[in-house]
C-alpha atoms as a PDB file:
ATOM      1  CA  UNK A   1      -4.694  28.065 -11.336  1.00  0.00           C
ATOM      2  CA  UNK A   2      -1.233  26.764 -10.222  1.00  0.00           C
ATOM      3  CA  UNK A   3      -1.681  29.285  -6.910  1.00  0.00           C
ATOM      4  CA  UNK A   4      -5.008  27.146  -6.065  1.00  0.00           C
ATOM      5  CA  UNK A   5      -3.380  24.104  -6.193  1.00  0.00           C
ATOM      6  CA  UNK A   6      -4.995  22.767  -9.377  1.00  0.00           C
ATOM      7  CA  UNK A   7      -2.409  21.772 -11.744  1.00  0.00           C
ATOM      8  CA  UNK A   8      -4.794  20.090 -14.580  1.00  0.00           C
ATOM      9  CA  UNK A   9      -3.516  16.445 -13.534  1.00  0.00           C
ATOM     10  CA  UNK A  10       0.244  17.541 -13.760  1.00  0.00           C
ATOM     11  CA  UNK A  11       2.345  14.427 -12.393  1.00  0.00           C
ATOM     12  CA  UNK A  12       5.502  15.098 -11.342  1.00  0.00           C
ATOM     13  CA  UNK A  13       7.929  11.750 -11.023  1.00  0.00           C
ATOM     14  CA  UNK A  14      10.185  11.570  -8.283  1.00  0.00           C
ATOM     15  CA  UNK A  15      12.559   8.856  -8.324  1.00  0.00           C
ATOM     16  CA  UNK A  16      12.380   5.864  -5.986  1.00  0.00           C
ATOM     17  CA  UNK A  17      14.340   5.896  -2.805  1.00  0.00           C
ATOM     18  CA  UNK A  18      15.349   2.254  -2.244  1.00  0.00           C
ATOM     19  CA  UNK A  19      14.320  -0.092  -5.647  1.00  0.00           C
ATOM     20  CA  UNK A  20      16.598  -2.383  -5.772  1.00  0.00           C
ATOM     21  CA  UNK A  21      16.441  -3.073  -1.494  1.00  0.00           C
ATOM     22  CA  UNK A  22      12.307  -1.939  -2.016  1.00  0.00           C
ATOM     23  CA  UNK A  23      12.067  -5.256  -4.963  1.00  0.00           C
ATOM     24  CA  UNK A  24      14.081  -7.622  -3.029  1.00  0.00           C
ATOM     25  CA  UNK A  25      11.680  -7.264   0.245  1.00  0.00           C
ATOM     26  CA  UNK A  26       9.064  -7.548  -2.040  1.00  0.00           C
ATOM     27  CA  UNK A  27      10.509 -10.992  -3.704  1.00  0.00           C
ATOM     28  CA  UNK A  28      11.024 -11.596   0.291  1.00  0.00           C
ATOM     29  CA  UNK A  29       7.521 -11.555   1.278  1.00  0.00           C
ATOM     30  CA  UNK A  30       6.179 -13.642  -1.729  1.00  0.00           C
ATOM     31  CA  UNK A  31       8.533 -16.363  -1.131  1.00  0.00           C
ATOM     32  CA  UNK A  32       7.914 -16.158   2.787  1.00  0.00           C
ATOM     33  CA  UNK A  33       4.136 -16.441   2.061  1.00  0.00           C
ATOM     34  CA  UNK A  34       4.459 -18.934  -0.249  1.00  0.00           C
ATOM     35  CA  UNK A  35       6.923 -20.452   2.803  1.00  0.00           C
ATOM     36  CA  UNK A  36       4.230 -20.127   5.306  1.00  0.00           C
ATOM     37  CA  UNK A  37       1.605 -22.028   2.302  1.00  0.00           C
ATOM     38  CA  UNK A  38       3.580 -25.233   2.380  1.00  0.00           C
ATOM     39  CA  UNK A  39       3.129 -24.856   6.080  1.00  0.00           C
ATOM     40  CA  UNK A  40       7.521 -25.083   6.552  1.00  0.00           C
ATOM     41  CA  UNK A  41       7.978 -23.846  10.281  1.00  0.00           C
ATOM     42  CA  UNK A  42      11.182 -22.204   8.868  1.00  0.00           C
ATOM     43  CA  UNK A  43       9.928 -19.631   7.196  1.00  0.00           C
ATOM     44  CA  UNK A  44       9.658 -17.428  10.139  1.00  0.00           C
ATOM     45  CA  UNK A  45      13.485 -17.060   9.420  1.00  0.00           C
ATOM     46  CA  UNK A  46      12.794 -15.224   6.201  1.00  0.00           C
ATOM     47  CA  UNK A  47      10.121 -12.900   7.527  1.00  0.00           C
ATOM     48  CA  UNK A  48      12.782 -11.876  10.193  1.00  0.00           C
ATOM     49  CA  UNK A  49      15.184 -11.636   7.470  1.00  0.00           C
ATOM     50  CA  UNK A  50      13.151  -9.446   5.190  1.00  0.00           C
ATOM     51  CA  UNK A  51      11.482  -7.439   8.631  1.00  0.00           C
ATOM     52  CA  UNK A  52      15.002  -6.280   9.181  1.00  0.00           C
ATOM     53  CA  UNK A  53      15.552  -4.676   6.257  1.00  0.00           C
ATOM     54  CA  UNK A  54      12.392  -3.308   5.818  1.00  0.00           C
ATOM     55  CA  UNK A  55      12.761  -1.177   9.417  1.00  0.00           C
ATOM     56  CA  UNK A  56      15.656   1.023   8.324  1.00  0.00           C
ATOM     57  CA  UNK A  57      14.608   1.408   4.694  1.00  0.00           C
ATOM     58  CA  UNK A  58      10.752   2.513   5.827  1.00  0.00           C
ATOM     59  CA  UNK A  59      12.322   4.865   8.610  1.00  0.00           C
ATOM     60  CA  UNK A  60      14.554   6.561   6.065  1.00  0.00           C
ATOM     61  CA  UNK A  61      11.920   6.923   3.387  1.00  0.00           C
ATOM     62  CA  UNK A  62       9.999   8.972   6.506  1.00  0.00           C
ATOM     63  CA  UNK A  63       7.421   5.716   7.060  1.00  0.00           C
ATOM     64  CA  UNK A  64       7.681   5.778  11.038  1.00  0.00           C
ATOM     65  CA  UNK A  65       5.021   3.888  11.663  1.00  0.00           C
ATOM     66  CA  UNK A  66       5.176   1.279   9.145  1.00  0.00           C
ATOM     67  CA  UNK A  67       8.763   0.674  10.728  1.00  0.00           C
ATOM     68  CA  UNK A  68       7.353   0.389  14.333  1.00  0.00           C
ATOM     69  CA  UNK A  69       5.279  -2.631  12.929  1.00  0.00           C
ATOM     70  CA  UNK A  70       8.087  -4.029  11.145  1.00  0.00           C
ATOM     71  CA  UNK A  71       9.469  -3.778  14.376  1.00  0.00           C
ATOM     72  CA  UNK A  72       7.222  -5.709  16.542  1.00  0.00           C
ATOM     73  CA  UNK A  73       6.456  -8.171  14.021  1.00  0.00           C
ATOM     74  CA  UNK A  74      10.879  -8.995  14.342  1.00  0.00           C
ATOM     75  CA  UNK A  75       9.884  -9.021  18.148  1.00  0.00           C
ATOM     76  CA  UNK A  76       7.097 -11.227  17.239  1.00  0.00           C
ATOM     77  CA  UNK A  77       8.903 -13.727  14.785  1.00  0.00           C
ATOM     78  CA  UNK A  78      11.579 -13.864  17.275  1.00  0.00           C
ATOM     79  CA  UNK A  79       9.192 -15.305  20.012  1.00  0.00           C
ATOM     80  CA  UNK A  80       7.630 -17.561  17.842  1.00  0.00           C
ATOM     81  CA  UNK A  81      11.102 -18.764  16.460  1.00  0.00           C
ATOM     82  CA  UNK A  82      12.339 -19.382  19.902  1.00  0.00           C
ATOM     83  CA  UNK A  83       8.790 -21.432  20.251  1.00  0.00           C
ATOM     84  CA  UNK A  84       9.637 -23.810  17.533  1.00  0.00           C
ATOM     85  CA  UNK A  85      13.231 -24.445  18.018  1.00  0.00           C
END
Protein backbone atom coordinates (compact mmCIF):
# COMPACT_ATOMS: atom_id res chain seq x y z
CA UNK A 1 0.00 0.00 0.00
CA UNK A 2 3.07 2.17 0.86
CA UNK A 3 3.84 2.18 -3.26
CA UNK A 4 0.20 3.90 -3.66
CA UNK A 5 0.87 6.42 -1.39
CA UNK A 6 -1.50 5.28 1.37
CA UNK A 7 0.33 4.96 4.51
CA UNK A 8 -2.82 4.19 6.97
CA UNK A 9 -2.49 7.85 8.57
CA UNK A 10 1.35 7.38 9.21
CA UNK A 11 2.66 10.93 10.50
CA UNK A 12 6.00 11.49 10.21
CA UNK A 13 7.40 14.62 12.53
CA UNK A 14 9.88 16.75 11.15
CA UNK A 15 11.36 19.17 13.39
CA UNK A 16 10.68 22.90 13.21
CA UNK A 17 13.01 25.10 11.28
CA UNK A 18 13.01 28.42 13.18
CA UNK A 19 10.88 28.01 16.84
CA UNK A 20 12.38 30.03 18.88
CA UNK A 21 12.65 33.17 15.90
CA UNK A 22 8.98 31.39 14.49
CA UNK A 23 7.39 32.13 18.57
CA UNK A 24 8.90 35.44 18.97
CA UNK A 25 7.20 36.83 15.54
CA UNK A 26 4.31 35.29 16.73
CA UNK A 27 4.47 37.15 20.37
CA UNK A 28 5.36 40.14 17.76
CA UNK A 29 2.19 40.23 15.96
CA UNK A 30 -0.10 39.82 19.09
CA UNK A 31 1.44 42.63 20.83
CA UNK A 32 1.48 44.79 17.49
CA UNK A 33 -2.28 44.04 17.13
CA UNK A 34 -3.02 44.60 20.42
CA UNK A 35 -0.67 48.00 19.61
CA UNK A 36 -2.77 48.91 16.71
CA UNK A 37 -6.23 48.18 19.36
CA UNK A 38 -5.25 50.99 21.67
CA UNK A 39 -5.04 52.91 18.46
CA UNK A 40 -0.87 53.98 19.47
CA UNK A 41 0.45 55.37 16.01
CA UNK A 42 3.75 53.67 17.11
CA UNK A 43 3.05 50.47 16.60
CA UNK A 44 3.84 50.53 13.00
CA UNK A 45 7.47 50.33 14.44
CA UNK A 46 6.87 46.83 15.71
CA UNK A 47 5.18 45.47 12.61
CA UNK A 48 8.38 46.68 10.73
CA UNK A 49 10.33 45.15 13.40
CA UNK A 50 8.69 41.77 13.35
CA UNK A 51 8.18 42.09 9.08
CA UNK A 52 11.92 42.01 9.01
CA UNK A 53 12.47 39.05 10.53
CA UNK A 54 9.80 37.28 9.20
CA UNK A 55 11.28 37.88 5.32
CA UNK A 56 14.48 35.90 5.75
CA UNK A 57 13.08 33.23 8.06
CA UNK A 58 9.90 32.53 5.45
CA UNK A 59 12.45 32.63 2.42
CA UNK A 60 14.68 30.06 4.08
CA UNK A 61 11.90 27.77 5.20
CA UNK A 62 11.11 27.82 1.08
CA UNK A 63 7.82 30.34 1.74
CA UNK A 64 8.66 32.77 -1.30
CA UNK A 65 5.69 34.25 -1.49
CA UNK A 66 4.74 34.76 1.98
CA UNK A 67 8.20 36.69 2.11
CA UNK A 68 7.30 38.93 -0.93
CA UNK A 69 4.28 40.13 1.27
CA UNK A 70 6.29 40.51 4.24
CA UNK A 71 8.13 42.49 1.99
CA UNK A 72 5.77 45.01 0.75
CA UNK A 73 3.98 45.27 3.87
CA UNK A 74 7.99 46.72 5.35
CA UNK A 75 7.59 48.94 2.12
CA UNK A 76 4.19 49.71 3.27
CA UNK A 77 4.84 50.40 7.10
CA UNK A 78 7.70 52.40 6.01
CA UNK A 79 5.42 54.87 4.01
CA UNK A 80 2.99 55.08 6.51
CA UNK A 81 5.74 55.65 9.26
CA UNK A 82 7.24 58.41 7.29
CA UNK A 83 3.34 59.73 7.15
CA UNK A 84 3.08 60.02 10.84
CA UNK A 85 6.38 61.31 11.85
Amino acid sequence: MEVLGITHGAYVHEPASFPYLDAFTVWGQIIATFLMIRRVVQSWICWIAIDVLCVPMFFLKGGFAVSIMFGCCIVTGKQIGRAHV
